[in-house]
Protein backbone atom coordinates (compact mmCIF):
# COMPACT_ATOMS: atom_id res chain seq x y z
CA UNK A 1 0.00 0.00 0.00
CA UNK A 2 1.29 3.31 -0.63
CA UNK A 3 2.21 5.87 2.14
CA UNK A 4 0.43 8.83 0.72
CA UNK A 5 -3.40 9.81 1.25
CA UNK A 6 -5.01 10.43 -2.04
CA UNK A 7 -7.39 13.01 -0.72
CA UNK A 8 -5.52 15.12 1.44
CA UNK A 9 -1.63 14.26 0.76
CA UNK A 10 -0.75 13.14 3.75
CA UNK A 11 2.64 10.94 3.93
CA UNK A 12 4.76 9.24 6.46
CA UNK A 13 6.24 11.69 9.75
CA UNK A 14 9.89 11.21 10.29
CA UNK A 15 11.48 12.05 13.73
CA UNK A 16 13.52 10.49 16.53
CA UNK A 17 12.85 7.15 18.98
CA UNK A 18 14.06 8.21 22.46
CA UNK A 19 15.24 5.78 24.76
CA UNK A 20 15.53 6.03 28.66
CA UNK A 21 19.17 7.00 28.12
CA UNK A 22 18.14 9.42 25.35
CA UNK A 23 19.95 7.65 22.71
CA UNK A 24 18.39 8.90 19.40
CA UNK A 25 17.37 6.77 16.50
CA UNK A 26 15.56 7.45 13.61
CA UNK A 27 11.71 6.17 13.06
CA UNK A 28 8.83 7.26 10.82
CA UNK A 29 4.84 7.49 11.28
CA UNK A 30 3.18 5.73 8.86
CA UNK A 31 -0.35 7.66 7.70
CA UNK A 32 -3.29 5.05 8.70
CA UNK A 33 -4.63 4.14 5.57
CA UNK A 34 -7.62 2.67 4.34
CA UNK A 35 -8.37 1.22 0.75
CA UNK A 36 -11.69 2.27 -0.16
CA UNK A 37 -14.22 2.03 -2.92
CA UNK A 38 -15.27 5.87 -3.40
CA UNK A 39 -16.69 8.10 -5.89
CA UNK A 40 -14.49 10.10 -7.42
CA UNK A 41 -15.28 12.03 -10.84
CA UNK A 42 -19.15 10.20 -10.89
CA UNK A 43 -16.54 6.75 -11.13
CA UNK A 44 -16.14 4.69 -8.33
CA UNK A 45 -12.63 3.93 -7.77
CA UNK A 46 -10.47 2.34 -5.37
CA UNK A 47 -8.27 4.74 -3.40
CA UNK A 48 -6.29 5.15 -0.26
CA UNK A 49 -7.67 7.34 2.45
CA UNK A 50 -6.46 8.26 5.95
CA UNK A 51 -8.91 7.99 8.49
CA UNK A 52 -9.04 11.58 9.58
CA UNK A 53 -10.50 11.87 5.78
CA UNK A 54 -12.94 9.39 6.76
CA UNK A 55 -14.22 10.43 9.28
CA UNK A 56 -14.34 14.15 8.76
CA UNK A 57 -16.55 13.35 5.59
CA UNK A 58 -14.20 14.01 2.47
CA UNK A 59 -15.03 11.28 0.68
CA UNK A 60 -18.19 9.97 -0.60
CA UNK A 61 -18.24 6.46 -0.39
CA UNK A 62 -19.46 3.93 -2.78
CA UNK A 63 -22.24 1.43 -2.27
């Protein structure tokens, strides 16, 4: 699955793990994605969607 959001964009976060002894290592956030069947166009498609997209109603789902 790809790490983007095809509505809104959103990718992958990239920071620092922090251990108890503050040793520093590099992780990333992965975007939670969801493959859904939505309308897009008047064509119902297959896309990935966060679920802050979801759930605040940007995309109109197909039945």
């Amino acid at each position: 699955m790809p790490g983007k959001c095809d509505v809104c964009g959103k990718t992958r976060g990239v920071g620092n793990a922090v251990s108890h002894s503050n040793v520093k290592t590099k992780r990333t956030w992965s975007p939670n994605l969801q493959r859904v069947r939505a309308v897009v166009n008047g064509q119902t498609k297959k896309i990935d969607v966060c679920t802050r997209c979801l759930r605040s109603g940007l995309v109109k789902r197909a039945l």
